[in-house]
N, C-alpha and C. Protein backbone atom coordinates (compact mmCIF):
# COMPACT_ATOMS: atom_id res chain seq x y z
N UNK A 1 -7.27 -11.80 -17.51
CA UNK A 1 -7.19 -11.63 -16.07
C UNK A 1 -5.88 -12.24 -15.57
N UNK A 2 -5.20 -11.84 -14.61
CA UNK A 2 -3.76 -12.32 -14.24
C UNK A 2 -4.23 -12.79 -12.95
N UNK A 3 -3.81 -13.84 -12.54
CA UNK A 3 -3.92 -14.55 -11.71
C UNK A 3 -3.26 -14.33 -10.38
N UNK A 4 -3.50 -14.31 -8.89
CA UNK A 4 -2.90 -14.06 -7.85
C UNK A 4 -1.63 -15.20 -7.74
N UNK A 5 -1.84 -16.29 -8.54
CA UNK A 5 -0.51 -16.79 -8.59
C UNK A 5 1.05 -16.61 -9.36
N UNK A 6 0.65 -15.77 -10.41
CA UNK A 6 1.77 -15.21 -11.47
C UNK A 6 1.71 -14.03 -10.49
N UNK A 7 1.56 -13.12 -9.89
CA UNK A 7 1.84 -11.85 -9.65
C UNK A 7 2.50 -12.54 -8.27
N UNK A 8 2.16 -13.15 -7.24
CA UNK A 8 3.22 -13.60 -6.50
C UNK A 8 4.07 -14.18 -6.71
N UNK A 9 4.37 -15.00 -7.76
CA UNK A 9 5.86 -15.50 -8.19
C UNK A 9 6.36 -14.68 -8.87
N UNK A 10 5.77 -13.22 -9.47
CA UNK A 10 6.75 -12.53 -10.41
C UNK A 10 7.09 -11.39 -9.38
N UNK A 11 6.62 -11.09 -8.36
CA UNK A 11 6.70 -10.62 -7.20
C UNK A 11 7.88 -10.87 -6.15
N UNK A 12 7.93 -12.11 -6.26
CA UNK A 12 9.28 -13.09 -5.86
C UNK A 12 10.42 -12.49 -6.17
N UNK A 13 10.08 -12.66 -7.61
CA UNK A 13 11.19 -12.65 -8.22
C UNK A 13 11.21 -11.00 -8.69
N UNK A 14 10.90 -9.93 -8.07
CA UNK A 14 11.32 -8.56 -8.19
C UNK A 14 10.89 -8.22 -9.62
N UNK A 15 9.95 -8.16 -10.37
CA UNK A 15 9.49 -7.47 -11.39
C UNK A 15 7.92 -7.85 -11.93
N UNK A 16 7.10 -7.36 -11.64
CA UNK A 16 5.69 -7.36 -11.40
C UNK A 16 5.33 -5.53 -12.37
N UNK A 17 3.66 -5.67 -12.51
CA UNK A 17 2.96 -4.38 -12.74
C UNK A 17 1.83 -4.35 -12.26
N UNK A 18 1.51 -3.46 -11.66
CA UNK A 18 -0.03 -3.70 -11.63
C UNK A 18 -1.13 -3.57 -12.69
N UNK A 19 -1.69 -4.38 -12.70
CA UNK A 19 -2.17 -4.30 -14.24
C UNK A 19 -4.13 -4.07 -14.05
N UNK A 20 -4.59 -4.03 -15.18
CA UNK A 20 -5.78 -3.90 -15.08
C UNK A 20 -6.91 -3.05 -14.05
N UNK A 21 -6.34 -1.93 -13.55
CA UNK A 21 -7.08 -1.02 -13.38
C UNK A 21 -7.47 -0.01 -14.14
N UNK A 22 -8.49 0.50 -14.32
CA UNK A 22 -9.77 1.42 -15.27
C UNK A 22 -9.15 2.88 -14.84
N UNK A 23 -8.45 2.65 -13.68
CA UNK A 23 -8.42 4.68 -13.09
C UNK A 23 -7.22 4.74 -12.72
N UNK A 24 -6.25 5.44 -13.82
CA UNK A 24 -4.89 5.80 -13.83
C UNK A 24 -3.95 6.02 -12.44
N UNK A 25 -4.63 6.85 -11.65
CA UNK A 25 -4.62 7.29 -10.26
C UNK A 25 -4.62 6.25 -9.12
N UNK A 26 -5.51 5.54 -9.56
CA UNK A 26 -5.71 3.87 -8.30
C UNK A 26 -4.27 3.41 -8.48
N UNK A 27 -3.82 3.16 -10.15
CA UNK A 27 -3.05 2.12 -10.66
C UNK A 27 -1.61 2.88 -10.69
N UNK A 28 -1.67 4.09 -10.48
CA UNK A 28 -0.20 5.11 -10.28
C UNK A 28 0.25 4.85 -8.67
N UNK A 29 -1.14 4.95 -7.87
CA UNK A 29 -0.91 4.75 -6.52
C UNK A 29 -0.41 3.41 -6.34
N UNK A 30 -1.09 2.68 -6.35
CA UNK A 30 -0.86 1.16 -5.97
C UNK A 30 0.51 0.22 -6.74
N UNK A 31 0.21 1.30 -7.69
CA UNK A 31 2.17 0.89 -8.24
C UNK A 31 3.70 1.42 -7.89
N UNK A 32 3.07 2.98 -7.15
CA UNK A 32 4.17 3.27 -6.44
C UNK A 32 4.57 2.71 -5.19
N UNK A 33 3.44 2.38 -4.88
CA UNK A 33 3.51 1.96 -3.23
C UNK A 33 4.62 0.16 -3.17
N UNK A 34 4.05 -0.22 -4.57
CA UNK A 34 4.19 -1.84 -4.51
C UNK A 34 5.69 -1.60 -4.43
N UNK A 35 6.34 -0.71 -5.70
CA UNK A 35 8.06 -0.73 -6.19
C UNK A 35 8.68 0.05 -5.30
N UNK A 36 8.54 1.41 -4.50
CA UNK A 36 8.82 2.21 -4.19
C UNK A 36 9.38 2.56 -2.41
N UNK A 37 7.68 1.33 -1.40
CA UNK A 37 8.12 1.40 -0.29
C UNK A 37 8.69 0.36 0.22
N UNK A 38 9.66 -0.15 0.64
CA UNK A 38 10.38 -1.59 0.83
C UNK A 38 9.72 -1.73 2.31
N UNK A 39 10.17 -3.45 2.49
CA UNK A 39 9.83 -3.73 3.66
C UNK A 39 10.45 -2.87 4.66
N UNK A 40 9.66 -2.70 5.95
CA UNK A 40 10.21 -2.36 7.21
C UNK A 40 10.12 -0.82 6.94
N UNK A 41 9.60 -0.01 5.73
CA UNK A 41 9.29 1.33 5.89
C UNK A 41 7.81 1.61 6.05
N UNK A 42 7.52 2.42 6.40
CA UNK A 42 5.98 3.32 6.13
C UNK A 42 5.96 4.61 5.63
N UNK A 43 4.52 4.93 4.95
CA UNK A 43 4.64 5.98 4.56
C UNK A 43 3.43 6.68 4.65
N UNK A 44 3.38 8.00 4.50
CA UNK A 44 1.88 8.53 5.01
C UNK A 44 0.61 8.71 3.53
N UNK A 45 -0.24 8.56 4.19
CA UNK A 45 -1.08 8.80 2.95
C UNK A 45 -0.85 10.40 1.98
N UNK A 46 -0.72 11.31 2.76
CA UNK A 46 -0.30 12.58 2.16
C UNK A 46 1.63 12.27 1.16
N UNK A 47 2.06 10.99 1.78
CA UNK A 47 3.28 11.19 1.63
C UNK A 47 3.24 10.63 0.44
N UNK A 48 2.42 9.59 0.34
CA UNK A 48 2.69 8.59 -1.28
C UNK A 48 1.17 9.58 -2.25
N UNK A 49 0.65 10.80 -1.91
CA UNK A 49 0.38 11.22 -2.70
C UNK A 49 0.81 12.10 -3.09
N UNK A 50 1.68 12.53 -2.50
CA UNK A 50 2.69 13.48 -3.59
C UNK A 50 3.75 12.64 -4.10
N UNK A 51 4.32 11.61 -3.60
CA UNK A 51 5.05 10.65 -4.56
C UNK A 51 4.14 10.28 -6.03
N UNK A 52 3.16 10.30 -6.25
CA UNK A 52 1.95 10.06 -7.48
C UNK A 52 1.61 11.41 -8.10
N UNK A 53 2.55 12.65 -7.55
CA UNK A 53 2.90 13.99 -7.99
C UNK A 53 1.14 14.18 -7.53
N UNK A 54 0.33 14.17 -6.82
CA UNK A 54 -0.74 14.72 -6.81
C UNK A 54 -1.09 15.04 -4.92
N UNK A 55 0.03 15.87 -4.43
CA UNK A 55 0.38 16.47 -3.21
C UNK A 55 -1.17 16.48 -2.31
N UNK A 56 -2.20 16.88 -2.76
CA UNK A 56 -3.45 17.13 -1.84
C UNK A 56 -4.25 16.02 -2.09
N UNK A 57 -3.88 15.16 -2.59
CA UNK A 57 -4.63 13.77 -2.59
C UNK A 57 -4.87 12.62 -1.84
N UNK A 58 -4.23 13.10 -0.65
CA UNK A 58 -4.28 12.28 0.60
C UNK A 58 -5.62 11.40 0.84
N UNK A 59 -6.56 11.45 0.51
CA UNK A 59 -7.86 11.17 0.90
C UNK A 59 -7.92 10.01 -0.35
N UNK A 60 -8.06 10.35 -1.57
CA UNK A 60 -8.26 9.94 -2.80
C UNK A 60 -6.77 8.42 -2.70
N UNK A 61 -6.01 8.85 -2.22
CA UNK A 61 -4.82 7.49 -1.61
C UNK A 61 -5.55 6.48 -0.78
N UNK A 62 -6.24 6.95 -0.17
CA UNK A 62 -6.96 5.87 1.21
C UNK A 62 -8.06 5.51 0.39
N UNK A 63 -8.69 5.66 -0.61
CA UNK A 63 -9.65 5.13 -1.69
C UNK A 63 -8.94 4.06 -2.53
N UNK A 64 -7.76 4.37 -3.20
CA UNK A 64 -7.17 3.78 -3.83
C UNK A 64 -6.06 2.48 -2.47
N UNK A 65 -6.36 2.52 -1.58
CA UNK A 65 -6.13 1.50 -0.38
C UNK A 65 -7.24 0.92 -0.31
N UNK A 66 -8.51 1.13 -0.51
CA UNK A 66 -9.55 0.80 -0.40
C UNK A 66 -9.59 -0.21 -1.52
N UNK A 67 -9.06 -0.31 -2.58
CA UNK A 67 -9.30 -0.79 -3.91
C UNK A 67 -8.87 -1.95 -4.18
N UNK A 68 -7.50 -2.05 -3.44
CA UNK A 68 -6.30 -3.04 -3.26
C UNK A 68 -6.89 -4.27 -3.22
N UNK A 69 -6.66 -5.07 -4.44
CA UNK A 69 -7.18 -6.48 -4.22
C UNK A 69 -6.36 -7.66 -4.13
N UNK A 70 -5.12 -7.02 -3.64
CA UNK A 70 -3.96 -7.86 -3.52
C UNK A 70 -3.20 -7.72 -3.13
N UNK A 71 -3.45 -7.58 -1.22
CA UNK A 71 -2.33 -7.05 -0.36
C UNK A 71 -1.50 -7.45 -0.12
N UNK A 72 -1.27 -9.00 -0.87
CA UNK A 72 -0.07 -9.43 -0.19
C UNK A 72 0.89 -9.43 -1.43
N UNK A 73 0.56 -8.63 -2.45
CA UNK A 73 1.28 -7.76 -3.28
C UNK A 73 1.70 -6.53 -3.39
N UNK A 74 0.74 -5.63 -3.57
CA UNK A 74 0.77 -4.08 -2.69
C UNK A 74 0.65 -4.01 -1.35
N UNK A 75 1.52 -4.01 -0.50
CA UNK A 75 1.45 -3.58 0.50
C UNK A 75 0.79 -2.44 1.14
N UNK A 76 -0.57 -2.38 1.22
CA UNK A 76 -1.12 -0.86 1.62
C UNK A 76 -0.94 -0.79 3.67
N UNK A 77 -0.66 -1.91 3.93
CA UNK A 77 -0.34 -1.97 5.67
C UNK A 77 0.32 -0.92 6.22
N UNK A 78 1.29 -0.41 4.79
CA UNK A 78 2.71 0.24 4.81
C UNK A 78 2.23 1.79 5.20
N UNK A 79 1.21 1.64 4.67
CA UNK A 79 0.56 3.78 4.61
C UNK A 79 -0.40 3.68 5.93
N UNK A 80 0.02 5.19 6.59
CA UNK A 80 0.24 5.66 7.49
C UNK A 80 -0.46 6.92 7.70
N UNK A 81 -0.82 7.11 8.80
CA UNK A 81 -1.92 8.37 9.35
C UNK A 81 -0.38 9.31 8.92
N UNK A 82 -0.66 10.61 8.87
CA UNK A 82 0.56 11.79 8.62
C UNK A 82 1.31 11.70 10.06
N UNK A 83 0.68 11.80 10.87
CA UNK A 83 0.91 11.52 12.41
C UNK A 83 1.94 10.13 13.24
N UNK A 84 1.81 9.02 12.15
CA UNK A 84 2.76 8.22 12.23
C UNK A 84 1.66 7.17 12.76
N UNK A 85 0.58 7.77 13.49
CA UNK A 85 -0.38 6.69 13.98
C UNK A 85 -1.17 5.20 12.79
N UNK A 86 -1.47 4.14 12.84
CA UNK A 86 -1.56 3.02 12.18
C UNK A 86 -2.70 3.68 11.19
N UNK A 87 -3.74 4.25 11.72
CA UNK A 87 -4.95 4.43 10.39
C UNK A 87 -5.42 3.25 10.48
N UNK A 88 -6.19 3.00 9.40
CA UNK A 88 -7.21 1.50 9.16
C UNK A 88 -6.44 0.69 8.44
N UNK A 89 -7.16 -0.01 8.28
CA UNK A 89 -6.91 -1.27 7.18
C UNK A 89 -7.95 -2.08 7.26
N UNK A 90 -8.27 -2.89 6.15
CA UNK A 90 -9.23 -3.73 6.03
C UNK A 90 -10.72 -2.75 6.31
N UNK A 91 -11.08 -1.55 6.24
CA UNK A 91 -12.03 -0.99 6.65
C UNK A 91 -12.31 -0.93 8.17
N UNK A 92 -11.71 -0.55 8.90
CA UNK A 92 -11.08 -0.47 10.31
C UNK A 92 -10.85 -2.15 11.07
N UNK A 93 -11.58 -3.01 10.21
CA UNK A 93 -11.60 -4.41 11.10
C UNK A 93 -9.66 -5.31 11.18
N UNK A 94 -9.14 -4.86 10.60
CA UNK A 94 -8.00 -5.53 10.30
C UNK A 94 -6.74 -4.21 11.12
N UNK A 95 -6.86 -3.73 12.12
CA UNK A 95 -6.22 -3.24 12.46
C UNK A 95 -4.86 -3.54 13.25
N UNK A 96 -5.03 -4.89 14.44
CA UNK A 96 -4.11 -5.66 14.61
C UNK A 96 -3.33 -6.44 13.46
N UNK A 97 -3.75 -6.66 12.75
CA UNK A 97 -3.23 -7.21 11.51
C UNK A 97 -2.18 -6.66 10.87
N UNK A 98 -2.76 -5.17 10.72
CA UNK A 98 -1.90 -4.29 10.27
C UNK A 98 -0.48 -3.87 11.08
N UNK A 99 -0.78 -4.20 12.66
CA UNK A 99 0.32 -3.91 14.05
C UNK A 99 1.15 -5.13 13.36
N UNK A 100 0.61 -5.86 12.94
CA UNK A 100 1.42 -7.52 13.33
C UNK A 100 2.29 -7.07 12.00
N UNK A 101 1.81 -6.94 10.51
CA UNK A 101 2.29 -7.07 9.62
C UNK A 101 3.83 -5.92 9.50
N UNK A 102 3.61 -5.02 10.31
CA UNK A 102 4.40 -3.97 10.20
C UNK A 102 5.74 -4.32 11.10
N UNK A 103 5.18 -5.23 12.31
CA UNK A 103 6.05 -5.47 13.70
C UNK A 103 7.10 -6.22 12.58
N UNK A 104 5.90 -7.24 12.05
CA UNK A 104 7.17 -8.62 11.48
C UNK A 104 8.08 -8.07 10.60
N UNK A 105 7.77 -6.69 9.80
CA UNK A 105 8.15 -6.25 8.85
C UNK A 105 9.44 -5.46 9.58
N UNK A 106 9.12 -5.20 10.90
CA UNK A 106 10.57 -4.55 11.31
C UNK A 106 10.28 -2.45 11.35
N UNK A 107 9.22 -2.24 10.79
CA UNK A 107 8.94 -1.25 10.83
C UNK A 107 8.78 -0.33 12.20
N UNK A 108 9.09 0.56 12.05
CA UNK A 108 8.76 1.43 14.17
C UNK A 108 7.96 1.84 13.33
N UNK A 109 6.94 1.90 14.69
CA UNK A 109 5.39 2.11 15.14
C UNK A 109 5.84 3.10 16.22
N UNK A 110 4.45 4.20 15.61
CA UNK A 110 3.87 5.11 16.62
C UNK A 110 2.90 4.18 17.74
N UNK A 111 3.44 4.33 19.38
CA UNK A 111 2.39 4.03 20.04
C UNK A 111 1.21 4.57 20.50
């Protein structure tokens, strides 16, 4: 088991994996998202599932957001209604959270 403390210091320091997921697809998603979207961008759920080459998987992305057990590694705050609007987070309860994390991040927000 890897510890939330080695993946934030190797995180730090720019070279991390996500490791130990069972479903190729969770662990394709959640690894593109981690290397791929930098701070202060967003991206849509349709958008990082065709980045995971699997274009109509938009839905099956917000599952694999669902999965995320280490957001302050994968950034899933970052993914985005197609519309530009925030979507959920945390299972709709963390939604300001998600305003805040994106504001600090420098990201434009749909109002």
């Amino acid at each position: 088991m890897v510890h939330a403390s080695h993946l934030i210091e190797t995180h730090l320091f720019g070279s991390f994996v996500i490791l130990s997921l069972a479903d190729t697809f969770v662990s394709n998603v959640l690894d593109t998202l981690a290397h791929d979207i930098p701070v202060g961008e967003t991206i849509s759920y349709g958008g990082l599932a065709a980045k995971v080459g699997k274009p109509s998987a938009c839905r099956a992305v917000g599952m694999a957001m669902r999965m995320n057990q280490v957001p302050l590694i994968v950034p899933c705050h970052r993914v985005v209604n197609s519309d530009g609007s925030l979507g959920n987070y945390m299972s709709g309860r963390g939604v300001a959270l998600k305003r805040w994390l994106l504001n600090h991040e420098g990201a434009l927000l749909k109002d």
